[in-house]
N, C-alpha and C. Protein backbone atom coordinates (compact mmCIF):
# COMPACT_ATOMS: atom_id res chain seq x y z
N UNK A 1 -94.03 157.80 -97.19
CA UNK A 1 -92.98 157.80 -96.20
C UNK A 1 -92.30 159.18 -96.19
N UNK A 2 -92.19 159.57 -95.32
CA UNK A 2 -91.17 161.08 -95.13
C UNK A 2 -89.97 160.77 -94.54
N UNK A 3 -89.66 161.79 -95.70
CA UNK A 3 -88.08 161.67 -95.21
C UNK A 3 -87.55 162.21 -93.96
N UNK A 4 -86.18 162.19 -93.30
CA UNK A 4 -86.15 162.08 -91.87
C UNK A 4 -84.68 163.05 -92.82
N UNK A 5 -85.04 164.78 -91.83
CA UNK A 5 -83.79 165.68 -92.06
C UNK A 5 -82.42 165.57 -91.40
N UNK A 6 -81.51 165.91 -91.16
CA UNK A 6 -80.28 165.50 -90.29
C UNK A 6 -80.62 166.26 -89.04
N UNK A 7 -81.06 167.45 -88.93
CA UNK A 7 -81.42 168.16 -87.93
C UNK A 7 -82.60 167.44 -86.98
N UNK A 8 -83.43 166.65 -87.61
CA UNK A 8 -84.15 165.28 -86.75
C UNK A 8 -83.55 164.56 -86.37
N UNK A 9 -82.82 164.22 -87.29
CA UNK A 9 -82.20 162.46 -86.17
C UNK A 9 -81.05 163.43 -85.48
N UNK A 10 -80.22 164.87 -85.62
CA UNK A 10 -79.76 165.03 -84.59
C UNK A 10 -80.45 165.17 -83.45
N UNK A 11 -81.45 165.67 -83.77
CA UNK A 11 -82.24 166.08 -82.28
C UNK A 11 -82.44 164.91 -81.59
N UNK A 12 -83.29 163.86 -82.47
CA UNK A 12 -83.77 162.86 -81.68
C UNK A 12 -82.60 162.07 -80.56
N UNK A 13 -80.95 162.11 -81.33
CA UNK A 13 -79.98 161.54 -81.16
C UNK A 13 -79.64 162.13 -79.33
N UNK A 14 -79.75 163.96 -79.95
CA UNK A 14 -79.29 164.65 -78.52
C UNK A 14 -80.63 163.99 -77.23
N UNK A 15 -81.78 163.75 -77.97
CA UNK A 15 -82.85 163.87 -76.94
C UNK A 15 -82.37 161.74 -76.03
N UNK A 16 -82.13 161.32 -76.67
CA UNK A 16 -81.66 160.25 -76.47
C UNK A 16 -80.42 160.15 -75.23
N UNK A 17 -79.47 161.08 -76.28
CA UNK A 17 -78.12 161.20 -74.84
C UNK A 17 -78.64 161.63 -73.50
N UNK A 18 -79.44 162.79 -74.16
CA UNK A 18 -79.67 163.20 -72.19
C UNK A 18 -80.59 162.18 -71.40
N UNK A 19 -81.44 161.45 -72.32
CA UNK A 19 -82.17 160.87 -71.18
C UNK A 19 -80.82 160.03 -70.48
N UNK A 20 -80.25 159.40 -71.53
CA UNK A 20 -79.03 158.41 -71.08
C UNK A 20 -78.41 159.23 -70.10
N UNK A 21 -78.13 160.41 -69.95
CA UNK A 21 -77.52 160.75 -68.86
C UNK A 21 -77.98 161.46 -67.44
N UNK A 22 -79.33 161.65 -67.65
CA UNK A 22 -80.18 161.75 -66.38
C UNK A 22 -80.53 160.40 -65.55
N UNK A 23 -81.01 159.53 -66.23
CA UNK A 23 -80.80 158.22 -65.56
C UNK A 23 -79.20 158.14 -64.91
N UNK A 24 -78.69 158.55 -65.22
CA UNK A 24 -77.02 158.58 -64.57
C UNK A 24 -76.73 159.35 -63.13
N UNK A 25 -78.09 160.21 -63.28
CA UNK A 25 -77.84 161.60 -61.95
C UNK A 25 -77.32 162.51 -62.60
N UNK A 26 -77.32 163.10 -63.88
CA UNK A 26 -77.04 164.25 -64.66
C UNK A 26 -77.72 165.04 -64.83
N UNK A 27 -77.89 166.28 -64.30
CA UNK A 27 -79.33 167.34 -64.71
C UNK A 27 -78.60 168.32 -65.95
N UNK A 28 -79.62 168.65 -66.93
CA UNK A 28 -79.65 169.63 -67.90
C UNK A 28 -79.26 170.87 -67.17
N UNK A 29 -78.60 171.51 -67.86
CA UNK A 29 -78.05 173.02 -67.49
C UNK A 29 -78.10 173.94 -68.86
N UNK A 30 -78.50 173.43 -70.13
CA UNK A 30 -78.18 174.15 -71.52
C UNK A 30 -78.13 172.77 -72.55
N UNK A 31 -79.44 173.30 -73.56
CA UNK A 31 -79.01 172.40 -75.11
C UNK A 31 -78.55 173.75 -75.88
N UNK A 32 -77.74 172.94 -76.87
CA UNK A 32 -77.26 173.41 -77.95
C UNK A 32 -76.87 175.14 -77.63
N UNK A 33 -75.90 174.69 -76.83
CA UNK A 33 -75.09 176.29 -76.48
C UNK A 33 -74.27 176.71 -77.82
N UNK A 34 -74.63 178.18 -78.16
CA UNK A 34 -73.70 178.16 -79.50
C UNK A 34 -73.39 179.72 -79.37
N UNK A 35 -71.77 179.81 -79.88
CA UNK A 35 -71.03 181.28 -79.72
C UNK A 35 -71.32 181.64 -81.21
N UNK A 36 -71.80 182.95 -81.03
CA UNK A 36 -71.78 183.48 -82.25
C UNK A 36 -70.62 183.62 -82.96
N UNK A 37 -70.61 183.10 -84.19
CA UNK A 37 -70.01 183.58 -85.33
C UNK A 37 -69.31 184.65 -85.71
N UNK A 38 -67.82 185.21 -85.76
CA UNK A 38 -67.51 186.29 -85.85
C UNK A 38 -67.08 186.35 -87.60
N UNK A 39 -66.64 187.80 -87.58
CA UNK A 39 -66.18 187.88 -89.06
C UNK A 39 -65.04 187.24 -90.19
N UNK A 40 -64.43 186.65 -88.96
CA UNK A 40 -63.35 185.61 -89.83
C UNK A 40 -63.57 184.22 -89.21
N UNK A 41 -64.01 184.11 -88.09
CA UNK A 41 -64.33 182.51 -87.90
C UNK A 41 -65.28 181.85 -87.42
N UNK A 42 -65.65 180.64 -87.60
CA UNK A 42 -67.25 179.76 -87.47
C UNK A 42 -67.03 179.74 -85.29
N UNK A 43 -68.16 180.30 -84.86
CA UNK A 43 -68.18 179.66 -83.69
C UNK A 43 -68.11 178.55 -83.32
N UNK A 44 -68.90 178.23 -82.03
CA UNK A 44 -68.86 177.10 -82.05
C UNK A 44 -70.11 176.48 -81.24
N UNK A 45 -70.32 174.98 -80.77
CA UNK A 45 -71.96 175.00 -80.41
C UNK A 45 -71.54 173.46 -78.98
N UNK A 46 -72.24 173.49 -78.50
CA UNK A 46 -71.83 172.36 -77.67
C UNK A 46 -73.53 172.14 -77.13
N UNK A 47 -73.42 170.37 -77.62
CA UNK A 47 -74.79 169.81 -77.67
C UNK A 47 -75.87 169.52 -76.54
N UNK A 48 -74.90 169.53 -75.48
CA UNK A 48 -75.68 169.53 -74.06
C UNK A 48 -74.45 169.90 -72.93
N UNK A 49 -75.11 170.93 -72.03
CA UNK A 49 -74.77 170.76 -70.90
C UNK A 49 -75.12 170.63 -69.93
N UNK A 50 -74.60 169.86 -68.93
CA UNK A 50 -75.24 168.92 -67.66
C UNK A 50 -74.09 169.14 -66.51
N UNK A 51 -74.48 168.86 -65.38
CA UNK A 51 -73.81 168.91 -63.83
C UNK A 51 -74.23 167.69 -63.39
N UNK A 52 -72.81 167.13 -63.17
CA UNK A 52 -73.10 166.45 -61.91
C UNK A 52 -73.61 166.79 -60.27
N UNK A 53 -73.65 165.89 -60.25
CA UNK A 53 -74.09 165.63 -58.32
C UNK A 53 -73.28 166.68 -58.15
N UNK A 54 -72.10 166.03 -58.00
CA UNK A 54 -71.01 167.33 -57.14
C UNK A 54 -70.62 168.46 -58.04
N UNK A 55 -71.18 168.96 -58.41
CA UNK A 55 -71.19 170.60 -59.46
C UNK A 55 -70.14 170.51 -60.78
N UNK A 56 -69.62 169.48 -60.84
CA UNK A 56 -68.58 169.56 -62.21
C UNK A 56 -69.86 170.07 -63.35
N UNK A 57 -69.12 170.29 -64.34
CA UNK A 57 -69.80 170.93 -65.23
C UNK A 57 -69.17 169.98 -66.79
N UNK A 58 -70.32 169.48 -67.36
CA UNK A 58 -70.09 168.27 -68.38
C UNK A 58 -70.57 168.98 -69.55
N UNK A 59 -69.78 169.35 -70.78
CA UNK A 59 -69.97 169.67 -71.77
C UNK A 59 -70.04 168.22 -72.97
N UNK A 60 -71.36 168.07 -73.15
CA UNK A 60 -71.42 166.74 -73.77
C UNK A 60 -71.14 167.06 -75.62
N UNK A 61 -70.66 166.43 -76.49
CA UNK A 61 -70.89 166.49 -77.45
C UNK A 61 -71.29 164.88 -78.00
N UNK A 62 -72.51 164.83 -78.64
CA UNK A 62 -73.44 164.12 -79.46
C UNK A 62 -72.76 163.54 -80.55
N UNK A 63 -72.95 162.24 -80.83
CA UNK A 63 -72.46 162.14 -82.10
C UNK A 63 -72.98 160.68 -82.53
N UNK A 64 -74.10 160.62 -83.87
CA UNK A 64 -74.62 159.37 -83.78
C UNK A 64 -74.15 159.45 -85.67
N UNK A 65 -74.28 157.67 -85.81
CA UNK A 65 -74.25 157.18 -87.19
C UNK A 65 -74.65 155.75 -86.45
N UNK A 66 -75.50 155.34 -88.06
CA UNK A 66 -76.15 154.36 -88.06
C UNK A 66 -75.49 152.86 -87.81
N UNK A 67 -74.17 153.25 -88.62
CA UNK A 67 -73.16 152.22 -88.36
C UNK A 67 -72.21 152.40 -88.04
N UNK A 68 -70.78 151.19 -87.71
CA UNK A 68 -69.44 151.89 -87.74
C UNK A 68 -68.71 151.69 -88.94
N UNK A 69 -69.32 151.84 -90.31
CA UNK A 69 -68.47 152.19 -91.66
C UNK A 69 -67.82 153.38 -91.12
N UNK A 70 -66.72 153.64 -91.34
CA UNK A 70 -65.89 155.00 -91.85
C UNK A 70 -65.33 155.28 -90.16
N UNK A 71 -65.10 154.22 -89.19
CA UNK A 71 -64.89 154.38 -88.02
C UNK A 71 -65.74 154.52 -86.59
N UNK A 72 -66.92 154.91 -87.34
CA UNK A 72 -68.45 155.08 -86.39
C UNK A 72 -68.72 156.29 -85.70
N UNK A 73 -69.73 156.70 -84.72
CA UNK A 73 -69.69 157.97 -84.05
C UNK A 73 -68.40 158.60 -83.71
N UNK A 74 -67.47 157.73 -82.40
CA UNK A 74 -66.76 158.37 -82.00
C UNK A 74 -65.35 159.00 -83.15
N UNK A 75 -64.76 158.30 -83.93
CA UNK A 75 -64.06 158.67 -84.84
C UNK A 75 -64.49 159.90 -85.64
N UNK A 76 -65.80 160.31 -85.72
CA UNK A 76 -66.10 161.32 -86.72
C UNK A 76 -65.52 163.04 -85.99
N UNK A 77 -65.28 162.69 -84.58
CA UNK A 77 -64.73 164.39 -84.07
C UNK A 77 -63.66 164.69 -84.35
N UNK A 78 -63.51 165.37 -84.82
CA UNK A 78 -61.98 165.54 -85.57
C UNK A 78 -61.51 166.92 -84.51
N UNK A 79 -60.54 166.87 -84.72
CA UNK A 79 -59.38 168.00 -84.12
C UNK A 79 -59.90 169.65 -83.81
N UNK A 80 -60.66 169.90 -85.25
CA UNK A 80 -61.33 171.29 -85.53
C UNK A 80 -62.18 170.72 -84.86
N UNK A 81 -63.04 170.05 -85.04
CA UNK A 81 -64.42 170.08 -83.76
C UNK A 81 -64.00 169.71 -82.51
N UNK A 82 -63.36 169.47 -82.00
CA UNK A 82 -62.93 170.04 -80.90
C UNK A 82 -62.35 170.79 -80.36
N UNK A 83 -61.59 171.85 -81.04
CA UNK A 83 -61.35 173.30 -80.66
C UNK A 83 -62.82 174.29 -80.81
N UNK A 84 -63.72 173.80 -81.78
CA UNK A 84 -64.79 174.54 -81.41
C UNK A 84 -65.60 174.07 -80.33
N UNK A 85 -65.60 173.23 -79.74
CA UNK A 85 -66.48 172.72 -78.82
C UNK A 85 -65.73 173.40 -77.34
N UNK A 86 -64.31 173.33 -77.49
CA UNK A 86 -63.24 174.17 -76.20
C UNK A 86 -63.70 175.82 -76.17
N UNK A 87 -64.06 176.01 -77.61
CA UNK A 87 -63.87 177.71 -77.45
C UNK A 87 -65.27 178.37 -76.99
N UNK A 88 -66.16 177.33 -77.20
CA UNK A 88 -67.11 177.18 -76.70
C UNK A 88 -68.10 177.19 -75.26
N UNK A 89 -67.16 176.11 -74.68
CA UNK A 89 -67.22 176.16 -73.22
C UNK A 89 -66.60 177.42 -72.66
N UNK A 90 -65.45 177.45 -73.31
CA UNK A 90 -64.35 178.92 -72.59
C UNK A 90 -65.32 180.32 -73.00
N UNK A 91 -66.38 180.12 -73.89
CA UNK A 91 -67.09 181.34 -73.75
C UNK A 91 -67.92 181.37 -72.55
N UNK A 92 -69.06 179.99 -72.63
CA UNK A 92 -69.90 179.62 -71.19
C UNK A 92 -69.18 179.97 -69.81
N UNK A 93 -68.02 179.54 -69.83
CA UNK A 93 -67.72 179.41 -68.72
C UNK A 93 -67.27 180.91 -68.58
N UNK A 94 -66.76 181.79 -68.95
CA UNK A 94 -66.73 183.13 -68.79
C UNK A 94 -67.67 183.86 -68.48
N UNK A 95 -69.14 183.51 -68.59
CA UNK A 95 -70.26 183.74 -68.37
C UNK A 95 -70.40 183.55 -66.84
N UNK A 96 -69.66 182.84 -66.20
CA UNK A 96 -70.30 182.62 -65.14
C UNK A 96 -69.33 183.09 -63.69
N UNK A 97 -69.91 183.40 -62.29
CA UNK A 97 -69.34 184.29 -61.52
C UNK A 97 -68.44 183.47 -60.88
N UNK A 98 -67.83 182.15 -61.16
CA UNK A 98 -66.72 181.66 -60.61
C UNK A 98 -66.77 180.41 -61.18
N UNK A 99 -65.14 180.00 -61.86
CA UNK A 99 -65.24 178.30 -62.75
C UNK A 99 -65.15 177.04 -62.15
N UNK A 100 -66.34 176.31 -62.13
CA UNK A 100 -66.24 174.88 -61.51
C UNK A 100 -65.94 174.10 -62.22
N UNK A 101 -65.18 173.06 -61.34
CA UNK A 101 -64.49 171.73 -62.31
C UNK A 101 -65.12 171.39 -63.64
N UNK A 102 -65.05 171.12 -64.44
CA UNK A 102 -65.87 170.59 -66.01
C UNK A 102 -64.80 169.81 -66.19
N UNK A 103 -65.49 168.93 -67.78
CA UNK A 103 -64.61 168.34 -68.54
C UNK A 103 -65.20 168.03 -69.76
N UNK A 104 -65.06 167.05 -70.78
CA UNK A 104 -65.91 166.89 -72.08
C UNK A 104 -65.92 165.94 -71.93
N UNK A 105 -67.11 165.37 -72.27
CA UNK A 105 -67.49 163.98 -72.62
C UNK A 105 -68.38 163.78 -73.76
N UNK A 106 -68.10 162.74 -74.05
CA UNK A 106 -68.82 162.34 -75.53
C UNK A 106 -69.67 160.99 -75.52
N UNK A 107 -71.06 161.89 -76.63
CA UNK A 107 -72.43 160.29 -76.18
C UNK A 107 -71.91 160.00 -77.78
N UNK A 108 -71.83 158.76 -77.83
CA UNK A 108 -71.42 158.11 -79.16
C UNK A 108 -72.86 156.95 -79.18
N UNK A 109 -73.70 157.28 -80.53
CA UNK A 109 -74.63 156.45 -80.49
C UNK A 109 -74.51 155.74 -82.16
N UNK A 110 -74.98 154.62 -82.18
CA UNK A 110 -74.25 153.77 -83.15
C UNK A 110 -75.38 152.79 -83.32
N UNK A 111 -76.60 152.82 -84.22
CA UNK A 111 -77.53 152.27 -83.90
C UNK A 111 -78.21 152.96 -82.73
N UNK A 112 -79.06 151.62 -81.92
CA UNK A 112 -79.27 151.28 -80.92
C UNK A 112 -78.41 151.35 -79.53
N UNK A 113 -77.20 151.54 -79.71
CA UNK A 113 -75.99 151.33 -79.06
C UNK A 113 -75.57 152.92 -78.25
N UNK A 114 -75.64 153.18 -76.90
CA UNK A 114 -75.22 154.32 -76.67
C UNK A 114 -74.00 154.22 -75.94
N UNK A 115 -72.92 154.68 -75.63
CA UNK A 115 -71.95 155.06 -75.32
C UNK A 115 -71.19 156.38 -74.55
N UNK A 116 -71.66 156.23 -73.52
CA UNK A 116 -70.85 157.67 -72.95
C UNK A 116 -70.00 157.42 -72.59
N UNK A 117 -68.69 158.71 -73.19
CA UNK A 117 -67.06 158.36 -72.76
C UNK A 117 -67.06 159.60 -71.93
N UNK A 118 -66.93 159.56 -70.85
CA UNK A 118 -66.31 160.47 -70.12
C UNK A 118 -65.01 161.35 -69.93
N UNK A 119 -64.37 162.44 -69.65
CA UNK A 119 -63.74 162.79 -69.89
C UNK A 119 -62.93 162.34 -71.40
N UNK A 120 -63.41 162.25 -72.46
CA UNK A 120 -63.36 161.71 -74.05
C UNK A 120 -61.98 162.80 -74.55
N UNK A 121 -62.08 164.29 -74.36
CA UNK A 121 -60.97 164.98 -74.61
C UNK A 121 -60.59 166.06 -73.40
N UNK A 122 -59.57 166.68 -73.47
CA UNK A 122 -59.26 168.07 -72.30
C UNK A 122 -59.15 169.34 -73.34
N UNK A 123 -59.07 170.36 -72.40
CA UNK A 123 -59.21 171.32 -73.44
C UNK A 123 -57.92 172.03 -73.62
């Protein structure tokens, strides 16, 4: 039996959300967007991004556990991961030649169980 790394079941986890959210009418725009690292602080990475129909711009962050011991997916984003996931977008979105609506949403998978919360935090 082989063992299964965290960087697998994240992937498999992210590859999971997006299908969940293309069946929705969500197209891919960017996996695993990540700001480099500067000399005093950790960037930051944001797990998928997707557009809606009408051009909003959905910065998804991923988040799976097997169960809900210790609160479950959604409880595990804490405060700091979500200022990196904000500083994040605010880099993307500087990237680009004019800012369309966005917001964050979060795929909470729990088991078998998927969960997309929409607008989940603001920035």
């Amino acid at each position: 039996m082989t063992a299964t790394t965290p960087k697998a079941k994240g992937d498999r986890a992210e590859a999971l959300a997006l299908q969940h959210l293309q069946r929705q009418g969500l197209a891919l725009v960017c996996r695993n967007y990540r700001v480099a690292r500067g000399p005093r602080a950790r960037g930051g990475e944001i797990d998928l991004i997707v557009r809606e129909r009408d051009g909003t711009v959905v910065f998804v962050e991923v988040r799976s556990r097997a169960t809900t011991v210790f609160g479950g997916a959604l409880a595990s984003i804490s405060a700091h991961k979500r200022q990196r996931i904000v500083l994040a977008a605010r880099h993307y979105l500087a990237g680009l030649a004019f800012t369309p609506p966005c917001r964050f949403d979060v795929v909470a998978i729990e088991g078998t169980h998927v969960q997309w919360v929409r607008a989940a935090f603001d920035a």
